[in-house]
N, C-alpha and C. Protein backbone atom coordinates (compact mmCIF):
# COMPACT_ATOMS: atom_id res chain seq x y z
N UNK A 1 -27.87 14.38 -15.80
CA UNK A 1 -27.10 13.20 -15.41
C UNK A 1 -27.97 11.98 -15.66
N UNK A 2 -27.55 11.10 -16.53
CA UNK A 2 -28.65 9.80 -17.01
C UNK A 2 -28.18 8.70 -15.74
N UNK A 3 -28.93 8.03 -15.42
CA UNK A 3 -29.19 6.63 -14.57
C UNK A 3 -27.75 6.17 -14.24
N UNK A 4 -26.86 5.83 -15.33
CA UNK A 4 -25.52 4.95 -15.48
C UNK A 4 -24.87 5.88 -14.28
N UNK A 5 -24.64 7.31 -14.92
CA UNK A 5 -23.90 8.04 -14.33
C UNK A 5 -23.77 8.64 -12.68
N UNK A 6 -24.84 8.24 -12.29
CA UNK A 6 -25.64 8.79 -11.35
C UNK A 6 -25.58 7.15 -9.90
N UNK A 7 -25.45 6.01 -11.01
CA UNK A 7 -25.75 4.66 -10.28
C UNK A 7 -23.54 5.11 -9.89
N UNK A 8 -23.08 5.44 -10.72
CA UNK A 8 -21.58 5.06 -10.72
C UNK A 8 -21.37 6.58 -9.63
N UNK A 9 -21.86 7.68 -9.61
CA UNK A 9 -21.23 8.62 -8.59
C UNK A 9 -22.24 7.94 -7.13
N UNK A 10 -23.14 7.77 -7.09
CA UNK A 10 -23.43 6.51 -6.05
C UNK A 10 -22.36 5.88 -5.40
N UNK A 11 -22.04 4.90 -6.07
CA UNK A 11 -20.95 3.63 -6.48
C UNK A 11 -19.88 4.30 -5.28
N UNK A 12 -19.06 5.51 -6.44
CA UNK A 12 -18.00 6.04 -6.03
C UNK A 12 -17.68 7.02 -4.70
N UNK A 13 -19.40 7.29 -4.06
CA UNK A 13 -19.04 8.15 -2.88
C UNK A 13 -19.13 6.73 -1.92
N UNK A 14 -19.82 5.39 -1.87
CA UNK A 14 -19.81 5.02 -0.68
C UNK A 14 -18.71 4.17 -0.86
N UNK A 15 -17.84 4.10 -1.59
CA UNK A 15 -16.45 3.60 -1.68
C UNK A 15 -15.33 4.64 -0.85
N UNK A 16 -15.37 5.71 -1.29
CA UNK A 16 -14.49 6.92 -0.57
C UNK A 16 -15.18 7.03 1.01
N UNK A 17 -16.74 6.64 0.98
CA UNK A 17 -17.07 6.61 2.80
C UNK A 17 -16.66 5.61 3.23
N UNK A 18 -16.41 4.33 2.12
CA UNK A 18 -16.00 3.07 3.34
C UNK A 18 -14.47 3.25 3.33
N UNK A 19 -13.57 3.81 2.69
CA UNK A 19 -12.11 4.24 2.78
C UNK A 19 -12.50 5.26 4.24
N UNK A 20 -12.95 6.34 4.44
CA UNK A 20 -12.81 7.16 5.20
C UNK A 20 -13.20 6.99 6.36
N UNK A 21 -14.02 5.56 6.46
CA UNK A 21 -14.60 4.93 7.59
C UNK A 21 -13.44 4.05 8.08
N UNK A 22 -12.80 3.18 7.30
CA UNK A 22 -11.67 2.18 7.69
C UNK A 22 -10.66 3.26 8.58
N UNK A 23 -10.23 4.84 7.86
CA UNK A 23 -9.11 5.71 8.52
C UNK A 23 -9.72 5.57 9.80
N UNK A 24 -11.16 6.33 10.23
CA UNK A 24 -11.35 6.50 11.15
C UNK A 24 -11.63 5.57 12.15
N UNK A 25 -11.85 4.85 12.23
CA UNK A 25 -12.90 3.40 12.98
C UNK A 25 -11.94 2.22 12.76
N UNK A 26 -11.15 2.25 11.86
CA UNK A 26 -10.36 0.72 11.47
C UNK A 26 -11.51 -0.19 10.74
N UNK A 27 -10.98 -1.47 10.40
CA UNK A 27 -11.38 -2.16 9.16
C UNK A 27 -12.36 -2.96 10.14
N UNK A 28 -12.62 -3.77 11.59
CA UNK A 28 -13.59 -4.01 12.02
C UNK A 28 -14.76 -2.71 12.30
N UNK A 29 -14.56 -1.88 12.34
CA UNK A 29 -15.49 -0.36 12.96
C UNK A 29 -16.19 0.21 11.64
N UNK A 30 -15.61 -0.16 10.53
CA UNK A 30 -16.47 0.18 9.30
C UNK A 30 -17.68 -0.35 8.96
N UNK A 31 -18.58 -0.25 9.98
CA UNK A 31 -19.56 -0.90 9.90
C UNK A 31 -20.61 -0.29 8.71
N UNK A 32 -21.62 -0.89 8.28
CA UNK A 32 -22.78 -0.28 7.50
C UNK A 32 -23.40 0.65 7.87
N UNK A 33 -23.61 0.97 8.95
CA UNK A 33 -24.06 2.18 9.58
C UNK A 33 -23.27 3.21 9.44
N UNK A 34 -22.42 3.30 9.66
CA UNK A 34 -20.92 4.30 9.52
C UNK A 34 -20.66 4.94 7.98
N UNK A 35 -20.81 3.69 7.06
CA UNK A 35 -20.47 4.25 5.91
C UNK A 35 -21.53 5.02 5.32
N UNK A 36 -22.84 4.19 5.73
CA UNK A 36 -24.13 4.87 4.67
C UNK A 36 -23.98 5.96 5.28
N UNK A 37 -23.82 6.28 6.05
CA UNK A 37 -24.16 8.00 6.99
C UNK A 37 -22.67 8.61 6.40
N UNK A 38 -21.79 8.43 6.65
CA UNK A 38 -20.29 9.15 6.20
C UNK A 38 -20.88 9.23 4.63
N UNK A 39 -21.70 8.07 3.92
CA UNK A 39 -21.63 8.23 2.57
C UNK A 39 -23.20 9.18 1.98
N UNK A 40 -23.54 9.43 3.05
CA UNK A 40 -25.25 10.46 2.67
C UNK A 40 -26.19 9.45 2.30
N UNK A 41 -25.92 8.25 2.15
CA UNK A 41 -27.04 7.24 1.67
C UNK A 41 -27.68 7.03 2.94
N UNK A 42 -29.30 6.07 1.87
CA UNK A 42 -29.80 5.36 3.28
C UNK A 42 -28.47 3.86 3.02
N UNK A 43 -28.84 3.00 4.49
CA UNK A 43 -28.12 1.74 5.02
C UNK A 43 -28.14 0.46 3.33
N UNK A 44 -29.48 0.65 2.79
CA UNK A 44 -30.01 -0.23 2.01
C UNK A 44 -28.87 -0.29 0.58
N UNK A 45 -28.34 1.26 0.15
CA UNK A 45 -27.89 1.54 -0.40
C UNK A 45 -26.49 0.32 -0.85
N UNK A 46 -25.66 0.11 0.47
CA UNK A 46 -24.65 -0.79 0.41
C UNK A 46 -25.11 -2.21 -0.24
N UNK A 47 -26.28 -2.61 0.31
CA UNK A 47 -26.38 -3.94 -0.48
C UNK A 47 -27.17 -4.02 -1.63
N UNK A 48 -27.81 -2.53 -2.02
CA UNK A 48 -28.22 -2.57 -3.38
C UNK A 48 -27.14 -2.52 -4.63
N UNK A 49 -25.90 -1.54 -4.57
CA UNK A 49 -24.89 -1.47 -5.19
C UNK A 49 -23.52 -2.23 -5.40
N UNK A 50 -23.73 -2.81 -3.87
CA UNK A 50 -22.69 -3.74 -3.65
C UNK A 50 -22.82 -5.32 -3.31
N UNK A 51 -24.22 -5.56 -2.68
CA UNK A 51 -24.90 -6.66 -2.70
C UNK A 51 -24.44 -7.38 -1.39
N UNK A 52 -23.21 -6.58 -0.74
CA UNK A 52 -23.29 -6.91 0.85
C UNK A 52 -22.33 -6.19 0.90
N UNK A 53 -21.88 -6.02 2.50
CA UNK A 53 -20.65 -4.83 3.28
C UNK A 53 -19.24 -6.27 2.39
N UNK A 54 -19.25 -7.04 2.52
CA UNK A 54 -18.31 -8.03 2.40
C UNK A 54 -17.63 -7.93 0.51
N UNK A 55 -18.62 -7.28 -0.03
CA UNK A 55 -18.13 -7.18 -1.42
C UNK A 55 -17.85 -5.98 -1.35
N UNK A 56 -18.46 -5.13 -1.05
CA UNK A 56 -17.87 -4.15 -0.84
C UNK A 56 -16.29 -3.49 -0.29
N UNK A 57 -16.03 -4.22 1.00
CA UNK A 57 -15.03 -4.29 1.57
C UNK A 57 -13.82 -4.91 0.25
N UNK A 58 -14.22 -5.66 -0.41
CA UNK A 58 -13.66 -6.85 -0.67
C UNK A 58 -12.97 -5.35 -2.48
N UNK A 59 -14.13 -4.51 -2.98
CA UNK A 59 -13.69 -3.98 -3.93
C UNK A 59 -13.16 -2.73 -3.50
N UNK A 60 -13.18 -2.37 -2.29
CA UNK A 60 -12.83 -1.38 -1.89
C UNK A 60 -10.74 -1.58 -1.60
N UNK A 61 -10.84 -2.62 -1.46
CA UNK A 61 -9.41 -3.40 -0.83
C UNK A 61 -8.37 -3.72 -2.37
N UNK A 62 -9.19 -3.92 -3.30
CA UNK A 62 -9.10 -4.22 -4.80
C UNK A 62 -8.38 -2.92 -5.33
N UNK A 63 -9.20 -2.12 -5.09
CA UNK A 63 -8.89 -0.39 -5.58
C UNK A 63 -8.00 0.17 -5.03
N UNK A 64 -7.69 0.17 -3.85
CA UNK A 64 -6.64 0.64 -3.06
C UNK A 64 -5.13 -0.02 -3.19
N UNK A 65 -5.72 -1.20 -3.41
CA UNK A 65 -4.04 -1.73 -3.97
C UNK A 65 -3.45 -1.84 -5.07
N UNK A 66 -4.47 -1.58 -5.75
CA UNK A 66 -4.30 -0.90 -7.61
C UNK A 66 -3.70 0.41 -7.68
N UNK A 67 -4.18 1.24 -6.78
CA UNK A 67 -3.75 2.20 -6.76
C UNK A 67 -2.18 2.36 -5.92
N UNK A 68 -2.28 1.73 -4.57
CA UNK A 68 -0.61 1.46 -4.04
C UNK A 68 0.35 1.07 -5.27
N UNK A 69 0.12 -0.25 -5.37
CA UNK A 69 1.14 -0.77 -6.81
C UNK A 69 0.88 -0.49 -8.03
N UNK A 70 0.26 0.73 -8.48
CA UNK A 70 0.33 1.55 -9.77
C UNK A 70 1.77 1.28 -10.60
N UNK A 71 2.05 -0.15 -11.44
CA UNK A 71 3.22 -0.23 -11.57
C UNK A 71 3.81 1.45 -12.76
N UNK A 72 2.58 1.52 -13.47
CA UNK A 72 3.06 2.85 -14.28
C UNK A 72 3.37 3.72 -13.47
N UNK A 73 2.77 4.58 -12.75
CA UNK A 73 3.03 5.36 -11.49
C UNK A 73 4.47 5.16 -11.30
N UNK A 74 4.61 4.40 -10.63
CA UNK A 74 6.18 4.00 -10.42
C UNK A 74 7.03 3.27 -11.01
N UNK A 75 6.79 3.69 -12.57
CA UNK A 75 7.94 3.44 -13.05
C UNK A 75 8.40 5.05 -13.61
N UNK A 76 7.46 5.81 -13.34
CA UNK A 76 7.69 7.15 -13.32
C UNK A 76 8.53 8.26 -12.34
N UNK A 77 8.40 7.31 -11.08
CA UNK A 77 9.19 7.92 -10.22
C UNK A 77 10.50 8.80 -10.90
N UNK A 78 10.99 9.35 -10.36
CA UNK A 78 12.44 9.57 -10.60
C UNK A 78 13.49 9.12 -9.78
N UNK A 79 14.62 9.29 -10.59
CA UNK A 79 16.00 8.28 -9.81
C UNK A 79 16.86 8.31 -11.47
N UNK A 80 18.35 8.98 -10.67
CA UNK A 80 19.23 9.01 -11.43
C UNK A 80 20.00 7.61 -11.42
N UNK A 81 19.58 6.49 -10.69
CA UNK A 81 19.79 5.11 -11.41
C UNK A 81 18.99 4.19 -11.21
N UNK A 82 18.90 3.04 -11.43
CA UNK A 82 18.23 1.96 -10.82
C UNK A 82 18.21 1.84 -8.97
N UNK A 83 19.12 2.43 -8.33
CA UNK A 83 19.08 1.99 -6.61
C UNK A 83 18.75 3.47 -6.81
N UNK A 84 18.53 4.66 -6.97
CA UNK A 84 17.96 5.75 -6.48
C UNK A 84 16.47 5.92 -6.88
N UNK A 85 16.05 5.34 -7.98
CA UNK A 85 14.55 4.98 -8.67
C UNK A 85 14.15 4.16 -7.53
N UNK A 86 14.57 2.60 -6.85
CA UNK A 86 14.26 1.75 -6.38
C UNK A 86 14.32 2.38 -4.74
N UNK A 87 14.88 3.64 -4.30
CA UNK A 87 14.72 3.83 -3.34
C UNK A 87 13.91 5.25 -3.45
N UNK A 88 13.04 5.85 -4.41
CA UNK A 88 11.94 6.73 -4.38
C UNK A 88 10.32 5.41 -4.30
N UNK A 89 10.57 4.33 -5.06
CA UNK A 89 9.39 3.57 -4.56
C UNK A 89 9.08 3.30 -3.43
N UNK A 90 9.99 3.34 -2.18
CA UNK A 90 9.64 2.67 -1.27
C UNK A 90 9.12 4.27 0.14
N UNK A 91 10.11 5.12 -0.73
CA UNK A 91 9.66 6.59 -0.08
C UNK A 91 7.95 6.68 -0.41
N UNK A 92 7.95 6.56 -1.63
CA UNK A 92 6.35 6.62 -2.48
C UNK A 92 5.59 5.48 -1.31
N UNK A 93 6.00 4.69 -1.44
CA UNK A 93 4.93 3.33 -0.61
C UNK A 93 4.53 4.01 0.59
N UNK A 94 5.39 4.29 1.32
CA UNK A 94 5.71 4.61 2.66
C UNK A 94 4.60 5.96 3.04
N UNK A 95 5.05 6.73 1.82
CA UNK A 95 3.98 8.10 1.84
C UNK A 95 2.73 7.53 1.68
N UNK A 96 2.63 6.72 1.26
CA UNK A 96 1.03 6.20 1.17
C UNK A 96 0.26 5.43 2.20
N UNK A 97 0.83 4.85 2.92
CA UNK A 97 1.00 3.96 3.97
C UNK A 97 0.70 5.28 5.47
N UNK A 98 1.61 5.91 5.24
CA UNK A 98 1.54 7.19 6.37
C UNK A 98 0.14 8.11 6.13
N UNK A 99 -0.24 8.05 4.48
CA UNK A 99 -1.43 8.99 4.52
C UNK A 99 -2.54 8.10 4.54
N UNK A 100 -2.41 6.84 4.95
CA UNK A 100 -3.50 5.82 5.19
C UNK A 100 -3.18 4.39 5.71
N UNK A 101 -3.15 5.18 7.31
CA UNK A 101 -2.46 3.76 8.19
C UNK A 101 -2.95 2.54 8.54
N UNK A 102 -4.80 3.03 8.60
CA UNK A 102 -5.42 1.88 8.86
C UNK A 102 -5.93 1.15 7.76
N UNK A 103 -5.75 1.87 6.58
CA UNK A 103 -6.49 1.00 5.44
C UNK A 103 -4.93 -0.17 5.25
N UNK A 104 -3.81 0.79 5.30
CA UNK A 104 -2.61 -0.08 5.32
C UNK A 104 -2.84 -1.31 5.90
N UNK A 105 -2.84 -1.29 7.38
CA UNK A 105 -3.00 -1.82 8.11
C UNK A 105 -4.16 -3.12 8.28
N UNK A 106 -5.10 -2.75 7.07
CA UNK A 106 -6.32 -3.75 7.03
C UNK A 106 -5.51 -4.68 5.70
N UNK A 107 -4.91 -4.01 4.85
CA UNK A 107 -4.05 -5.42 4.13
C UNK A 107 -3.35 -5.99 4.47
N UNK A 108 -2.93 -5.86 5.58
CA UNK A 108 -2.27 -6.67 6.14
C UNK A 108 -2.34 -7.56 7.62
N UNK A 109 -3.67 -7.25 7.86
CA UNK A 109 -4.11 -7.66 9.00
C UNK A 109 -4.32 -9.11 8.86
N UNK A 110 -4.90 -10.43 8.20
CA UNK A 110 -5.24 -11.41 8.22
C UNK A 110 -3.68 -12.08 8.06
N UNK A 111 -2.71 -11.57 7.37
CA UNK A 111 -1.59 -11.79 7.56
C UNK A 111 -0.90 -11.47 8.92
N UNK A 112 -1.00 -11.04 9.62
CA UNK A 112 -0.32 -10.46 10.76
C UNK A 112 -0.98 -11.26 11.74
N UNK A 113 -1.85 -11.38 11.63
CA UNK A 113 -2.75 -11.86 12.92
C UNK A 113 -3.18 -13.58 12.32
N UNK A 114 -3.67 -13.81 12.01
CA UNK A 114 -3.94 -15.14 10.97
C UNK A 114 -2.96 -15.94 10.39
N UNK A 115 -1.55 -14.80 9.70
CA UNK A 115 -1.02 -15.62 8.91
C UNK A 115 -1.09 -16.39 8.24
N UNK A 116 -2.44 -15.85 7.36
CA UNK A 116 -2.73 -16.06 6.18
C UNK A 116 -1.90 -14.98 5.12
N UNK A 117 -1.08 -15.69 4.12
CA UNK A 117 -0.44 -15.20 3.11
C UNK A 117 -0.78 -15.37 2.09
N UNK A 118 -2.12 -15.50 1.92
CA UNK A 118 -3.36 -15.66 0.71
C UNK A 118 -3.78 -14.36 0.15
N UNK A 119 -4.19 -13.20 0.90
CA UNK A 119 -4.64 -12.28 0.91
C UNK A 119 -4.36 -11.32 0.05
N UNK A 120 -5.38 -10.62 -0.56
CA UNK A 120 -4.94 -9.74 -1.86
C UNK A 120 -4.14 -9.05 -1.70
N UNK A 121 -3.54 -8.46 -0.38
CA UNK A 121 -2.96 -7.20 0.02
C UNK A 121 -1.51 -7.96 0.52
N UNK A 122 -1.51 -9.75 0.67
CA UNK A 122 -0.17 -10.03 0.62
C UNK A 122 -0.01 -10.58 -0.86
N UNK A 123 -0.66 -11.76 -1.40
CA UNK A 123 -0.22 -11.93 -2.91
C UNK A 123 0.29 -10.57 -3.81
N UNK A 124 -0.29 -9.22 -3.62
CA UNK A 124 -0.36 -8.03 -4.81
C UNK A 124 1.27 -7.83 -4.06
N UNK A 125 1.82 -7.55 -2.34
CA UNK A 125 2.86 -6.98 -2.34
C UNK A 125 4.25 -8.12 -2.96
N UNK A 126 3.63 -9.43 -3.33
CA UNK A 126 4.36 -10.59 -2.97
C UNK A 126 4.73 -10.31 -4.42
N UNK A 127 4.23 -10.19 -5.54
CA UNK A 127 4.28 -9.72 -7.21
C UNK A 127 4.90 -8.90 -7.39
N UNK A 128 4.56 -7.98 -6.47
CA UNK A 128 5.18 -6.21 -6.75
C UNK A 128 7.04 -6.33 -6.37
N UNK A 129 7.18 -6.89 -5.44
CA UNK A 129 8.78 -7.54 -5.12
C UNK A 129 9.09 -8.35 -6.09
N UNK A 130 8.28 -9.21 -6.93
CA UNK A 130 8.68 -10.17 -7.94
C UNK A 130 9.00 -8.96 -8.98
N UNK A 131 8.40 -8.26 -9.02
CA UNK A 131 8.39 -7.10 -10.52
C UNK A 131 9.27 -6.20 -10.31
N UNK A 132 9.59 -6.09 -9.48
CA UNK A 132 10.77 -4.91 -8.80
C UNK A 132 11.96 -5.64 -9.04
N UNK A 133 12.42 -6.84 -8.73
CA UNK A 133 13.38 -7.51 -9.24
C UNK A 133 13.83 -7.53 -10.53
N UNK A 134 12.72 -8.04 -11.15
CA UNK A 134 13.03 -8.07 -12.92
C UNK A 134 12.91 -6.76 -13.43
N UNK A 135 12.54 -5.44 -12.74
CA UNK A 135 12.81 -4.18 -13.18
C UNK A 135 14.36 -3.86 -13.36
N UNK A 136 14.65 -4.05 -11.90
CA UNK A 136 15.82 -3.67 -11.73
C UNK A 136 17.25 -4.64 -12.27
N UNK A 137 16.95 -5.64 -12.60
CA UNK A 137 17.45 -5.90 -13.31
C UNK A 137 17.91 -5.89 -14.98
N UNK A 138 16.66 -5.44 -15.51
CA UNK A 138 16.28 -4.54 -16.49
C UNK A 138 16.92 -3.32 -16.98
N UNK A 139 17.20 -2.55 -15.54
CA UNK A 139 17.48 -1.16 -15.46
C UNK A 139 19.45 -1.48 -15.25
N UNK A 140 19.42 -2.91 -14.85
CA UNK A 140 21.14 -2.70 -14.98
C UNK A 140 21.86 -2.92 -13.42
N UNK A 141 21.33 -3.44 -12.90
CA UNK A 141 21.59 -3.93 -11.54
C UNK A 141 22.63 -5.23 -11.76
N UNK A 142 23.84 -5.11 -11.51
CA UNK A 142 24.57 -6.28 -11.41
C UNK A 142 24.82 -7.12 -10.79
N UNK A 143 23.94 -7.77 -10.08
CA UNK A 143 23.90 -8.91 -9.15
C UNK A 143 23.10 -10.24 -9.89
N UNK A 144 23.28 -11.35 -9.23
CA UNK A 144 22.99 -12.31 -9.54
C UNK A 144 21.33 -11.97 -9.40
N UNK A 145 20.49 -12.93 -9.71
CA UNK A 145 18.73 -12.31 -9.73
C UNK A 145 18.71 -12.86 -7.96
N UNK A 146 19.59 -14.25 -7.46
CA UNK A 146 19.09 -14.80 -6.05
C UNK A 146 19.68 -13.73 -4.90
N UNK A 147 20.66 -12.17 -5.48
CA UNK A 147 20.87 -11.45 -4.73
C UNK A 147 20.20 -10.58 -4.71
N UNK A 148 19.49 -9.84 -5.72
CA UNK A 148 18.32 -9.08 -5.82
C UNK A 148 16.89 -9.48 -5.16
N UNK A 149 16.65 -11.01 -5.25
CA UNK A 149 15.66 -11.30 -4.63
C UNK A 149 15.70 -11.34 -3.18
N UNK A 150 16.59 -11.85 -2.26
CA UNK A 150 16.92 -11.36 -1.19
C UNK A 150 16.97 -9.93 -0.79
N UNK A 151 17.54 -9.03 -1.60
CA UNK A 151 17.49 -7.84 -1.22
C UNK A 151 16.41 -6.87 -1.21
N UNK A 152 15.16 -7.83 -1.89
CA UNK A 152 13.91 -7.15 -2.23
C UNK A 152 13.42 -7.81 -0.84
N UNK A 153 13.72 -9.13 -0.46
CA UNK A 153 12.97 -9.44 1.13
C UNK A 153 13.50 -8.89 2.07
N UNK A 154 14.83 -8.10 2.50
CA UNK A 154 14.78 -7.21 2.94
C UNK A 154 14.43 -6.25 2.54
N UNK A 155 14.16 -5.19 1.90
CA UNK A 155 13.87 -4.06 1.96
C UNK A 155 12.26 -4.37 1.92
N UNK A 156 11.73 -5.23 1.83
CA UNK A 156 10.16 -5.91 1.77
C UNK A 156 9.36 -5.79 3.03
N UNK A 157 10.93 -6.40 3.90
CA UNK A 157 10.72 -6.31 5.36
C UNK A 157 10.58 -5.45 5.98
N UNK A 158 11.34 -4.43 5.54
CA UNK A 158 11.77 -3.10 6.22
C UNK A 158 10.36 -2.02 5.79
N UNK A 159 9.94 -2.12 4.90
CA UNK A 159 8.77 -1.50 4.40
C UNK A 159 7.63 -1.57 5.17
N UNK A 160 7.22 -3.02 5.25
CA UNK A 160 6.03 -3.80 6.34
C UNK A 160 5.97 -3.36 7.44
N UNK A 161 7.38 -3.38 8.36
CA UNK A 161 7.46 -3.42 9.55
C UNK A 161 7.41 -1.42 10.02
N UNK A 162 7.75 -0.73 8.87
CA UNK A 162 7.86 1.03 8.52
C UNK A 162 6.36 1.08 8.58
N UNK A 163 5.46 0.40 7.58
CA UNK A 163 4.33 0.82 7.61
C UNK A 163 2.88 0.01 8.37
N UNK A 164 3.66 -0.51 9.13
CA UNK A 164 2.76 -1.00 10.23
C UNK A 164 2.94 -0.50 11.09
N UNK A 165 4.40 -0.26 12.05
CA UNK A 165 4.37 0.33 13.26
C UNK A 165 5.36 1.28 12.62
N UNK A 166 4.77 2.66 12.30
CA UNK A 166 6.05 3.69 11.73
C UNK A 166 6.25 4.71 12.58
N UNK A 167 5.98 4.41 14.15
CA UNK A 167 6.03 5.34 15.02
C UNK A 167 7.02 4.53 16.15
N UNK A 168 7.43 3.16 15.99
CA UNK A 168 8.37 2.34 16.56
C UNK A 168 9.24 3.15 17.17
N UNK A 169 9.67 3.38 16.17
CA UNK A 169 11.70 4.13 16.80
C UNK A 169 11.83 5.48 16.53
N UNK A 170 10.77 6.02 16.85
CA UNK A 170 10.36 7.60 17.27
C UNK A 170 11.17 7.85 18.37
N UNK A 171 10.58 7.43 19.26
CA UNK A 171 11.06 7.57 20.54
C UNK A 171 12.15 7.40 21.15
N UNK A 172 12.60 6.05 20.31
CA UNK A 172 14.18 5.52 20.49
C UNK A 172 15.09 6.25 20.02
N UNK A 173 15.23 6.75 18.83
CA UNK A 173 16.03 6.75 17.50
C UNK A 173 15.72 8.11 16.92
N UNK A 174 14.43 8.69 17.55
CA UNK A 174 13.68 10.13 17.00
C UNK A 174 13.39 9.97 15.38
N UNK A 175 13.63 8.91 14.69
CA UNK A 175 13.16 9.02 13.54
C UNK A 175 11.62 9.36 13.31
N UNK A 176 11.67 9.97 11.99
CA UNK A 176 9.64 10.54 12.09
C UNK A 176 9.58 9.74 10.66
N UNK A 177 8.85 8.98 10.59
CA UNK A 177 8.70 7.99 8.96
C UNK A 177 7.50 8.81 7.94
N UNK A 178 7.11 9.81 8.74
CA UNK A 178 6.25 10.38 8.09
C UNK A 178 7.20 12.04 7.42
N UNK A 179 8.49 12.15 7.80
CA UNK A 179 9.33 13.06 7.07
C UNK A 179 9.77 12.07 5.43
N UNK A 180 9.82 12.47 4.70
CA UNK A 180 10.10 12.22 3.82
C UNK A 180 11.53 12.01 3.32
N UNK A 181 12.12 12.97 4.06
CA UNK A 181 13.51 12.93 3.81
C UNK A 181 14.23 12.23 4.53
N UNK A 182 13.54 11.68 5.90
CA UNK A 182 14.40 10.95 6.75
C UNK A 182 13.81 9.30 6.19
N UNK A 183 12.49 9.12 5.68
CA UNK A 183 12.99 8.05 4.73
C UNK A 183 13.51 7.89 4.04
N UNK A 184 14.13 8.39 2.88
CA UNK A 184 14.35 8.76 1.89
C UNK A 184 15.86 8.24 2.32
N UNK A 185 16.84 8.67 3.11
CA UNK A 185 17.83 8.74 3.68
C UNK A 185 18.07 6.94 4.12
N UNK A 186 16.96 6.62 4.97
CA UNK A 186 16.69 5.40 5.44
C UNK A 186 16.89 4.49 4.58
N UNK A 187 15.82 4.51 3.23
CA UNK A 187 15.62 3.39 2.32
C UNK A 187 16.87 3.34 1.39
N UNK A 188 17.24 4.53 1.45
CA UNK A 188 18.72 4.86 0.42
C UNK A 188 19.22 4.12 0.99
N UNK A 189 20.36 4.20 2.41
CA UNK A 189 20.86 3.49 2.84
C UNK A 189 20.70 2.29 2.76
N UNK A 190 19.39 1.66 3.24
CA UNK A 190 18.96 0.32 2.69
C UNK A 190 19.57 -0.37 1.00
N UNK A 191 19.09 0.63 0.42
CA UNK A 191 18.92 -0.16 -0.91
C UNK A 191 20.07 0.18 -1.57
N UNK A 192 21.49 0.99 -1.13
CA UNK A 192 22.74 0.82 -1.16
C UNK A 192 23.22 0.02 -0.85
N UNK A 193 22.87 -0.44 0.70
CA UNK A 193 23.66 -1.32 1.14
C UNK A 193 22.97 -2.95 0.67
N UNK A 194 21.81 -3.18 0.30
CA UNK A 194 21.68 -4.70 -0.47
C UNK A 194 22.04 -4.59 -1.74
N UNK A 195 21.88 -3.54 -2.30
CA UNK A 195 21.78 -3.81 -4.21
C UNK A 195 23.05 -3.06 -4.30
N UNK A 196 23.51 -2.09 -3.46
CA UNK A 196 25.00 -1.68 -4.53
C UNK A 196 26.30 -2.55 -4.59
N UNK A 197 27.62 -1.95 -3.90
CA UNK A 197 28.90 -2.71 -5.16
C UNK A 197 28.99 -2.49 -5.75
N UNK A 198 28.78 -3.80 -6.95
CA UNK A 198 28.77 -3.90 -8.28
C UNK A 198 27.66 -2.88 -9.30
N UNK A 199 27.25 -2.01 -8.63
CA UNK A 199 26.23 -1.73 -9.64
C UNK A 199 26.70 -0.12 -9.80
């Protein structure tokens, strides 16, 4: 294994320790201590590779939402039309969100709490609704674009509020957001009832 290779599997385990540190501890609890040890390094390690916890954090947050809005990924989904495609993305989101609540939860935290709508993890979802629009319109959606765009801020909404608190209306409603099929059912409904009719 030469230097490069060796600096980059480095790289790549204390990235997967500071992901596995955010699940466990949340995005304040991921401290440097936490990760170098979750990541087998010494402490020094983080600011030799990364040059502080803050860039780190900062590419770790980068990667994860590259990977959420994988627009290839999901344009792969399946769906026998445009509203059954458009309602496996949000099943897909949702599954991702459920298999990583607090990293979820850290893109959207300065927004939630701050309300700051600056943030990589709100600008990237704020695009991904812009691109979902002109998909689906693409794909043959017959609505005006100012009814599609509305219907992407609801179902935008409905997503956020699923994968922030997706244990809400458990109790109420017995829904489990972590079944697949009872989202699936959910977002359908959803994305029937804004985008169909005409389509």
């Amino acid at each position: 294994m030469n230097a490069e290779t060796n600096q980059l599997s480095v790289q790549d385990t204390i990235i997967q320790a500071t992901i596995a540190c955010i699940e466990e501890f949340g995005l304040n609890g991921a401290t440097n201590r936490r990760i170098a040890a979750k990541a087998g390094v010494n402490i020094a390690a983080i600011n030799y590779y990364f040059r502080s916890k803050q860039a780190l954090l900062a590419m770790v947050m980068e990667i994860t939402l590259d990977n959420a809005f994988d627009w290839d990924d999901l344009t792969r989904l399946p769906g026998a039309d445009a509203l059954a495609w458009c309602t496996e993305i949000f099943v897909d989101l949702l599954k991702g969100a459920k298999h990583y609540p607090n990293l979820t939860r850290a893109h959207f935290q300065e927004v939630l709490i701050d309300g700051n709508y600056t943030t990589p993890g709100a600008r990237r979802m704020q695009a991904f609704l812009v691109q979902l629009v002109d998909e689906l319109i693409e794909r043959g959606v017959r609505k005006e674009r100012a009814q599609i765009e509305q219907a992407m801020a609801q179902l935008g909404l409905a997503f956020i509020s699923a994968a922030m608190i997706p244990r809400f209306f458990e109790s109420t409603f017995g829904i489990d957001l972590g079944d697949e099929d009872q989202v699936r059912t959910i977002f359908g409904g959803l994305v029937r009832g804004v985008l169909g009719g005409d389509h």
